[in-house]
Structures are given as C-alpha cells and as structure tokens.
C-alpha atoms as a PDB file:
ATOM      1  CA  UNK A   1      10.423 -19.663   3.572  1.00  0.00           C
ATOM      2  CA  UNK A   2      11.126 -22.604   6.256  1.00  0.00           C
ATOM      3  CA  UNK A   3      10.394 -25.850   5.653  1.00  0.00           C
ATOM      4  CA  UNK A   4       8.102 -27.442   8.490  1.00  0.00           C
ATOM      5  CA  UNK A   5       8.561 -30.766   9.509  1.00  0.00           C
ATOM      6  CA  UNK A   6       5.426 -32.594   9.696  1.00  0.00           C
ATOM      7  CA  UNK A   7       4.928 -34.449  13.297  1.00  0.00           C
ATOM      8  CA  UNK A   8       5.333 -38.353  14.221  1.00  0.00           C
ATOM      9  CA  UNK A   9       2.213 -40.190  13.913  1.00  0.00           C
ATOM     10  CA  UNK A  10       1.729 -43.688  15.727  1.00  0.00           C
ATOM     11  CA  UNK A  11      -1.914 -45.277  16.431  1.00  0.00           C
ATOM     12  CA  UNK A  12      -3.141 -48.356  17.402  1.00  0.00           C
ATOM     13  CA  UNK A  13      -5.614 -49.739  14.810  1.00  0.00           C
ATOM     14  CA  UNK A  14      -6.243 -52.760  16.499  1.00  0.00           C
ATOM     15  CA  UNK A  15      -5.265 -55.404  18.495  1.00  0.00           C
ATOM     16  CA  UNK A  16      -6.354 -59.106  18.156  1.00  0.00           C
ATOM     17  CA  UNK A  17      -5.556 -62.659  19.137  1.00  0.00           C
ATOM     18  CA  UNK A  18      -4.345 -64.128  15.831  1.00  0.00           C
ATOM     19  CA  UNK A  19      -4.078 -67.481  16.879  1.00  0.00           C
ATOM     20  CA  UNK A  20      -4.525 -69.947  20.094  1.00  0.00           C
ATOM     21  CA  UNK A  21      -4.013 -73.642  20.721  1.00  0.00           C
ATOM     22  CA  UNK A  22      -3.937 -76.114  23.577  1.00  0.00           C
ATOM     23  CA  UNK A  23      -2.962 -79.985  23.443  1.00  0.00           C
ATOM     24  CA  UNK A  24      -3.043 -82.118  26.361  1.00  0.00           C
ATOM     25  CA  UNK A  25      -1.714 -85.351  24.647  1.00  0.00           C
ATOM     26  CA  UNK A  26      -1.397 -87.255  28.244  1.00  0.00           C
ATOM     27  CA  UNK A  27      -5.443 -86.413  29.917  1.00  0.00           C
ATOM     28  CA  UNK A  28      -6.532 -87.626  31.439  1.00  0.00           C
ATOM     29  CA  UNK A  29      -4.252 -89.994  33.256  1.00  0.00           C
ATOM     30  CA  UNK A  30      -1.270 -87.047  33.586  1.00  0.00           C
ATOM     31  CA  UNK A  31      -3.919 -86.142  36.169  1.00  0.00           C
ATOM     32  CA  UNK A  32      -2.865 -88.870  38.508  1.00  0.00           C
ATOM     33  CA  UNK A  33       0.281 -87.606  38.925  1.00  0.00           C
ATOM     34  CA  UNK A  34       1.577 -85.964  41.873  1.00  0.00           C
ATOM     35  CA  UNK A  35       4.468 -83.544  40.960  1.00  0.00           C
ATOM     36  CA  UNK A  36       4.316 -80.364  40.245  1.00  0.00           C
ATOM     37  CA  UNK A  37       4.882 -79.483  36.102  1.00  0.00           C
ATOM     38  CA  UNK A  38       8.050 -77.865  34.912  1.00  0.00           C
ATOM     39  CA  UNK A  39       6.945 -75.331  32.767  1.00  0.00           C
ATOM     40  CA  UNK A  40       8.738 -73.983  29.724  1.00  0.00           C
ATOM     41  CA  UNK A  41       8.037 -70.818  28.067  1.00  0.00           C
ATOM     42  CA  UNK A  42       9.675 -69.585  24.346  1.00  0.00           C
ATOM     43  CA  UNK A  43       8.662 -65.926  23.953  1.00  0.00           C
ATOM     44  CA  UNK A  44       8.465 -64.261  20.380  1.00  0.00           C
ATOM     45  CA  UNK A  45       8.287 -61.187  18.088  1.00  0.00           C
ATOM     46  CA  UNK A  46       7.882 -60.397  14.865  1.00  0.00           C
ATOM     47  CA  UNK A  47       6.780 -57.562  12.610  1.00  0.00           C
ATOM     48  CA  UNK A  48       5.745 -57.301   8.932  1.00  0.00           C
ATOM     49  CA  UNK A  49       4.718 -54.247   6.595  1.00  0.00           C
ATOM     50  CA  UNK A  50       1.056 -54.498   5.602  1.00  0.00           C
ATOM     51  CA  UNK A  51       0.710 -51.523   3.451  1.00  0.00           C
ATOM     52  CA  UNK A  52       2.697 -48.186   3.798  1.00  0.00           C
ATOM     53  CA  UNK A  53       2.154 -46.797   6.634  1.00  0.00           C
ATOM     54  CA  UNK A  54       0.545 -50.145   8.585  1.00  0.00           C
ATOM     55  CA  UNK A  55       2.538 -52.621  10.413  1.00  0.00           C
ATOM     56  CA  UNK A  56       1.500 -55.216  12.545  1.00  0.00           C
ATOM     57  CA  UNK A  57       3.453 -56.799  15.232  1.00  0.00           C
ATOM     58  CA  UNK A  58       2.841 -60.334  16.622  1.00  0.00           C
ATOM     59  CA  UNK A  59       4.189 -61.347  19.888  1.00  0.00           C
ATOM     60  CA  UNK A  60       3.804 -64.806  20.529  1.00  0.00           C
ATOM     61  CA  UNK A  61       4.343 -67.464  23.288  1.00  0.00           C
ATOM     62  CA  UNK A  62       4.496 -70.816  23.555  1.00  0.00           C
ATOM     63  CA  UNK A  63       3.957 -72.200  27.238  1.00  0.00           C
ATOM     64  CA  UNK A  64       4.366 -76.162  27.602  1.00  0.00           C
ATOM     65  CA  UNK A  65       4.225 -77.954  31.343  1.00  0.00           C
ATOM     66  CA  UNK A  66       5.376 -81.427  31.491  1.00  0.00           C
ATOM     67  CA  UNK A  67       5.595 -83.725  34.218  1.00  0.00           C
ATOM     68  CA  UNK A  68       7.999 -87.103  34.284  1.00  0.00           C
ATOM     69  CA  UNK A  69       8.894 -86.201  30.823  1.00  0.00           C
ATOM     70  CA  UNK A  70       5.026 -86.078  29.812  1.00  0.00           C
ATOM     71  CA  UNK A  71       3.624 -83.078  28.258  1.00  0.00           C
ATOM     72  CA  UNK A  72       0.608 -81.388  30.872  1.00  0.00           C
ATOM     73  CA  UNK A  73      -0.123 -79.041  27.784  1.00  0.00           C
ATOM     74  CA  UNK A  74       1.404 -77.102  25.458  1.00  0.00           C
ATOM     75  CA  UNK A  75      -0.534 -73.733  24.578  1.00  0.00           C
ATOM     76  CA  UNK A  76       0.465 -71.477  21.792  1.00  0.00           C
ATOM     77  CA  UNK A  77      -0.852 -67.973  21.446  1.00  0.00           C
ATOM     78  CA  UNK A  78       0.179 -65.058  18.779  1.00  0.00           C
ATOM     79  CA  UNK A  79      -1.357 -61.794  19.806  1.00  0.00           C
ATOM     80  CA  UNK A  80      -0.942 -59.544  17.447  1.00  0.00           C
ATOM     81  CA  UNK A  81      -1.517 -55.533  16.643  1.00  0.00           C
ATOM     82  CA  UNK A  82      -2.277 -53.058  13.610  1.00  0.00           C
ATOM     83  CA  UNK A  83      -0.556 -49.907  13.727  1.00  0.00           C
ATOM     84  CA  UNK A  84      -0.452 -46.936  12.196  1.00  0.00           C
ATOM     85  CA  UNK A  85       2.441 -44.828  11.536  1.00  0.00           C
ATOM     86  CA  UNK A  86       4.001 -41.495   9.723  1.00  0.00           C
ATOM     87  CA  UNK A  87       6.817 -39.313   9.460  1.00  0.00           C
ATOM     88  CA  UNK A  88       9.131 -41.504  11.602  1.00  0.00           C
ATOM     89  CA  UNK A  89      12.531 -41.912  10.484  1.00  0.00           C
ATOM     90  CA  UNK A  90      13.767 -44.989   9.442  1.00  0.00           C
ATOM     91  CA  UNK A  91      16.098 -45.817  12.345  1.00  0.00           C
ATOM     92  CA  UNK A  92      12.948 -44.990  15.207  1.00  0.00           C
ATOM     93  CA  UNK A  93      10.792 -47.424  13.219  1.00  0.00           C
ATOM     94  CA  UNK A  94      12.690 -50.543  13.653  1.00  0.00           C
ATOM     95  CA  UNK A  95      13.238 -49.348  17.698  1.00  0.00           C
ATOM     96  CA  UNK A  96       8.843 -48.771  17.670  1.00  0.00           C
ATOM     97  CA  UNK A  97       7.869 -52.105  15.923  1.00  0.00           C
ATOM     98  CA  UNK A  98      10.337 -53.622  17.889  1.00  0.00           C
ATOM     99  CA  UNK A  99      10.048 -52.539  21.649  1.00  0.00           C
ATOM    100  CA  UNK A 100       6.793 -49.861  21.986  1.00  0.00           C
ATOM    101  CA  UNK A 101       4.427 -51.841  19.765  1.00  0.00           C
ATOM    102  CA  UNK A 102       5.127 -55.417  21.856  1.00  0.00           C
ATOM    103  CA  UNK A 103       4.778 -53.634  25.268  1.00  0.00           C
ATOM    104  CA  UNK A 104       1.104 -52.830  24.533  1.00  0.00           C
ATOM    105  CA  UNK A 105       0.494 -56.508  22.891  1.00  0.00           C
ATOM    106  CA  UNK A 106       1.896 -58.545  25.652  1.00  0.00           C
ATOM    107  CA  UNK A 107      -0.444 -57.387  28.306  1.00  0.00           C
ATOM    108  CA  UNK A 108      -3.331 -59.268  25.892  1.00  0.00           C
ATOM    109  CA  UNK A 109      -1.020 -62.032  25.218  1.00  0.00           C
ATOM    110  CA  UNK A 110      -0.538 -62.904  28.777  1.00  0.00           C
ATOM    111  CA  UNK A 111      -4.505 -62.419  29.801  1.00  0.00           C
ATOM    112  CA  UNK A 112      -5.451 -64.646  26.807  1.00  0.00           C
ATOM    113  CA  UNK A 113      -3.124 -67.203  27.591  1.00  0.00           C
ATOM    114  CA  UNK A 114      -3.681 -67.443  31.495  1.00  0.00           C
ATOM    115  CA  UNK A 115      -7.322 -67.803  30.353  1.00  0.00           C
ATOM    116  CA  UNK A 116      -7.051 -70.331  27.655  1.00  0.00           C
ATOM    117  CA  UNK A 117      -5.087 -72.346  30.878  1.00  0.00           C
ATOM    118  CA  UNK A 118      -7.604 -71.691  33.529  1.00  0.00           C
ATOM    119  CA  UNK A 119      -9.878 -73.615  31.036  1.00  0.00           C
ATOM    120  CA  UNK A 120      -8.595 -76.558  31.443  1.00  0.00           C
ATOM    121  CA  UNK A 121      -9.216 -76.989  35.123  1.00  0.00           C
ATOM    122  CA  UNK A 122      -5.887 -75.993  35.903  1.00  0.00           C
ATOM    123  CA  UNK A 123      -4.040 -73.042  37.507  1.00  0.00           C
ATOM    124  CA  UNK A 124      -3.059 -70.248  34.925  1.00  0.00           C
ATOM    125  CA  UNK A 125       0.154 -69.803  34.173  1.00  0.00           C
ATOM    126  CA  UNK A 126       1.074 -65.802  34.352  1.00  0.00           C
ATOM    127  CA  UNK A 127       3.875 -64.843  32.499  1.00  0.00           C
ATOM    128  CA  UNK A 128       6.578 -62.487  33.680  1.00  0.00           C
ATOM    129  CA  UNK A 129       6.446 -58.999  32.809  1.00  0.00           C
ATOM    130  CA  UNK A 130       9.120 -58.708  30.111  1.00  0.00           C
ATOM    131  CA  UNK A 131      11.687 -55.411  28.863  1.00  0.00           C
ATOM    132  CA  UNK A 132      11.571 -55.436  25.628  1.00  0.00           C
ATOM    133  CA  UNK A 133      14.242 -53.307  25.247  1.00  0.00           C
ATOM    134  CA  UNK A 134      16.218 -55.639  26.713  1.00  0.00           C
ATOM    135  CA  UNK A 135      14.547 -58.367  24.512  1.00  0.00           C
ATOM    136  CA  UNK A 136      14.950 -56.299  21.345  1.00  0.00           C
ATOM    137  CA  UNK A 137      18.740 -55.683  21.941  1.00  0.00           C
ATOM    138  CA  UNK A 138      19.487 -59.302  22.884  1.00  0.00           C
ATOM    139  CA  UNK A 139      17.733 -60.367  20.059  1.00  0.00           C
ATOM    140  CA  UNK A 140      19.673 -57.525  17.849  1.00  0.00           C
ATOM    141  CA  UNK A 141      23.090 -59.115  19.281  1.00  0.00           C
ATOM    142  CA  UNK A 142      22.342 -62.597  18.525  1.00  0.00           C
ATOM    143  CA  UNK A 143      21.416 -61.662  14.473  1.00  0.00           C
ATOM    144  CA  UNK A 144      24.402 -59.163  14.548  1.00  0.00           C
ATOM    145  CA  UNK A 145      27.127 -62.370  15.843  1.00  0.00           C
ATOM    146  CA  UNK A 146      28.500 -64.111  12.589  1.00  0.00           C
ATOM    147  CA  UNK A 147      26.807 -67.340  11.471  1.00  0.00           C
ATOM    148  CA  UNK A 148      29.265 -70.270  11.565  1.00  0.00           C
ATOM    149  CA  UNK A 149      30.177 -71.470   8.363  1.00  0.00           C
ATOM    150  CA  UNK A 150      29.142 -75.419   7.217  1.00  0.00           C
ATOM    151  CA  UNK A 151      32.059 -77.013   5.521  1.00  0.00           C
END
C-alpha cells in the first residue's frame, strides 16, 4: 500500500483594516505654506499563529509628510488578513506568511490609506508597488547579521 500525500491547502478567510489613524498636529496654519511636503514612508510585516491552521498577517504603513520641519500628517494603517492553511511544510510556511500572504494585503493597504489622505482635502499619497520577496529576504538578512554586543 502507498502512502498518499494529502495536497497544500491555503485560503483567504478574510481580509480587514485592523487599524487607521491620521494627526495633523500643525492645521490649519501648515496650510499657508507653500512647499511641497517631504513625505516619509516605514513599511511593515508581521505574522502571528491564531489557532492551528490560521495565521494572520498584518502589513502596515506609516506615511508622515512634513513641511519646514512641521508634520502635514502622519497616517498609520495595519491591514491585515486571516488565512487558512494545511499540509505545507514547515520551511514553505514561513516563505507564504511572509511574501504570498502580504502581496494580496497591500493592494487594501494602499487603497485605504490613499483614501484616509484624500479625506483630508489633500492629494493621496499612492504607495509604490513593493516585492516582497525582496522585502522578505532583506528583512531575513538584517535578523540573520549578528547583534552588536553592549559592554
């Protein structure tokens, strides 16, 4: 008798914005000024286990524009996803939480955040499309380098 190998399982149970936030500290009179914002953006991911079997991934960005050393605003937003998965081997997990399950929560990430923006009155900001393979193996290589030591 052979053994059968069941099949890989992944489904999306859900995606969600898990969190949103806007501050303009300087409105109304960062209005007045004339030059253009300088616009930061700090991109993240991160995964936990919610039950076996369920994961959900949160990719989150924070997007400040300041102007003259004034902050225009600083918005936050985690979008996150629920997803399902089975027979996948250990080593493919970390690779799926970590670069297929972000790809198809950024695309909500950036729409919710350009919208939270237009809100304001002013023009959206639209985030770069983003590899997150290349993301997930920069961010691999920076927690693989050794930590200095504090003496």
């Amino acid at each position: 008798m052979s053994e059968t190998n069941p099949s890989p399982e992944f489904n999306i149970q859900r995606v969600y914005m898990k969190d949103a936030s806007l501050e303009m500290p300087n409105a109304p009179q960062i209005f007045l000024e004339q030059e253009p914002p300088k616009i930061d953006v700090q991109i993240n991911v991160d995964h936990q286990a919610i039950v076996e079997g369920i994961s959900e991934v949160v990719v989150s960005a924070t997007v400040t524009a300041s102007i003259n050393d004034k902050t225009l605003f600083l918005a936050e937003v985690k979008q996150a996803g629920i997803f399902q998965t089975a027979n996948i081997p250990a080593d493919q997990m970390e690779l799926i939480l970590g670069i297929a399950c972000p790809s198809i929560v950024y695309p909500y990430l950036r729409a919710n955040l350009a919208d939270l923006i237009i809100r304001t009155g002013l023009p959206p900001v639209n985030l770069n499309e983003i590899n997150f393979e290349a993301f997930y193996q920069q961010r691999k290589a920076q927690q693989d380098q050794p930590q200095p030591s504090l003496q």
